[in-house]
Protein backbone atom coordinates (compact mmCIF):
# COMPACT_ATOMS: atom_id res chain seq x y z
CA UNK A 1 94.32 84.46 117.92
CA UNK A 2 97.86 84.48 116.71
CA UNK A 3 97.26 85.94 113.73
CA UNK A 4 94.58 88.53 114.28
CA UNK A 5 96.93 91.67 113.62
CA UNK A 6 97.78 90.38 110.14
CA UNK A 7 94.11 89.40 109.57
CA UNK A 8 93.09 92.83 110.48
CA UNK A 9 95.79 94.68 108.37
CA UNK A 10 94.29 92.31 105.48
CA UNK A 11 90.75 93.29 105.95
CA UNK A 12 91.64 97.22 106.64
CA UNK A 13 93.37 97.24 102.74
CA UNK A 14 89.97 96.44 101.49
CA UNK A 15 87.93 99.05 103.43
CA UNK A 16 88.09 102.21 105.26
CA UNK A 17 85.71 101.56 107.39
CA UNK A 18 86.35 100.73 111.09
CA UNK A 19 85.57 97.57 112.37
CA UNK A 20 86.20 95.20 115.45
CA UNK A 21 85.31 91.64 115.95
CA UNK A 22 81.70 91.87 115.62
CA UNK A 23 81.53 93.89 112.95
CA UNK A 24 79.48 92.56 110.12
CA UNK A 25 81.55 91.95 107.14
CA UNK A 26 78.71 92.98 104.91
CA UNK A 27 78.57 95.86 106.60
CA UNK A 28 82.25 97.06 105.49
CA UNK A 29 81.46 97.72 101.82
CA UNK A 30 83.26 94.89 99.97
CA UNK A 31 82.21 93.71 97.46
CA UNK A 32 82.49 89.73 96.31
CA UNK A 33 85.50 91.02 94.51
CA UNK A 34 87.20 92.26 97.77
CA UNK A 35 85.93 89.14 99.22
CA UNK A 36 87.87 86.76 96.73
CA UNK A 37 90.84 88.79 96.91
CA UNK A 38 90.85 88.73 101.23
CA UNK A 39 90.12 85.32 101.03
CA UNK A 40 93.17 84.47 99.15
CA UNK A 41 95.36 87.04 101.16
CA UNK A 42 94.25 85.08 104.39
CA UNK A 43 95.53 81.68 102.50
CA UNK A 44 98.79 82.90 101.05
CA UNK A 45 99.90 84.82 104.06
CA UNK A 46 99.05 81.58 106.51
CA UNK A 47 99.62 78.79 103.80
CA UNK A 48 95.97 77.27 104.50
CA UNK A 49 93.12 76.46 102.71
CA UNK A 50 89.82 77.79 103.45
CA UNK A 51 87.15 75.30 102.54
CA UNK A 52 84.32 77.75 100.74
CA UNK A 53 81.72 75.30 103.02
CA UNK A 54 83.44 77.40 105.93
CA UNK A 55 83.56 80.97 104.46
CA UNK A 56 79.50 80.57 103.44
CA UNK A 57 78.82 80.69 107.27
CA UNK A 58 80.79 83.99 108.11
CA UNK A 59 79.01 86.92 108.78
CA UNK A 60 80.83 89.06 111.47
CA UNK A 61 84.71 89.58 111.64
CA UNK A 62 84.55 87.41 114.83
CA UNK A 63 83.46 84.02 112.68
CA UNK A 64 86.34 85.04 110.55
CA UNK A 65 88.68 84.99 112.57
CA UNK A 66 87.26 81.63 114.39
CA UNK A 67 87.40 80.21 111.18
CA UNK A 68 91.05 81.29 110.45
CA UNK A 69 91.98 80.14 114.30
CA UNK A 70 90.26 76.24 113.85
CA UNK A 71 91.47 75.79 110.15
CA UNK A 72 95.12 77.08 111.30
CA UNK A 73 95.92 74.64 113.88
């Protein structure tokens, strides 16, 4: 993925917890709060829009970053 050293400087602001791509993003501590604020992070640093139908079926930093991959092409 293109982007998956920005994503991961994103999602390391919000914990300080370590994590790799199957980390479980419940698992990291943050809470919806942290969530909202990633979320929009990951849109305004890749000018996208992620469709909250898309974010409901993330659980592990890997379907993140699938997500971020298929809705940035």
């Amino acid at each position: 993925m293109k982007y998956r050293d920005e994503i991961y400087k994103i999602i390391q602001s919000k914990t300080n917890k370590s994590f790799n791509d199957n980390t479980v993003i419940r698992d990291l501590g943050l809470d919806s709060i942290d969530m909202v604020e990633m979320i929009a992070d990951f849109e305004d640093n890749f000018h996208i829009t992620i469709p909250s139908n898309k974010i409901n079926d993330v659980k592990t930093i890997g379907d993140l970053l699938n997500v971020l991959e298929e809705i940035s092409k």
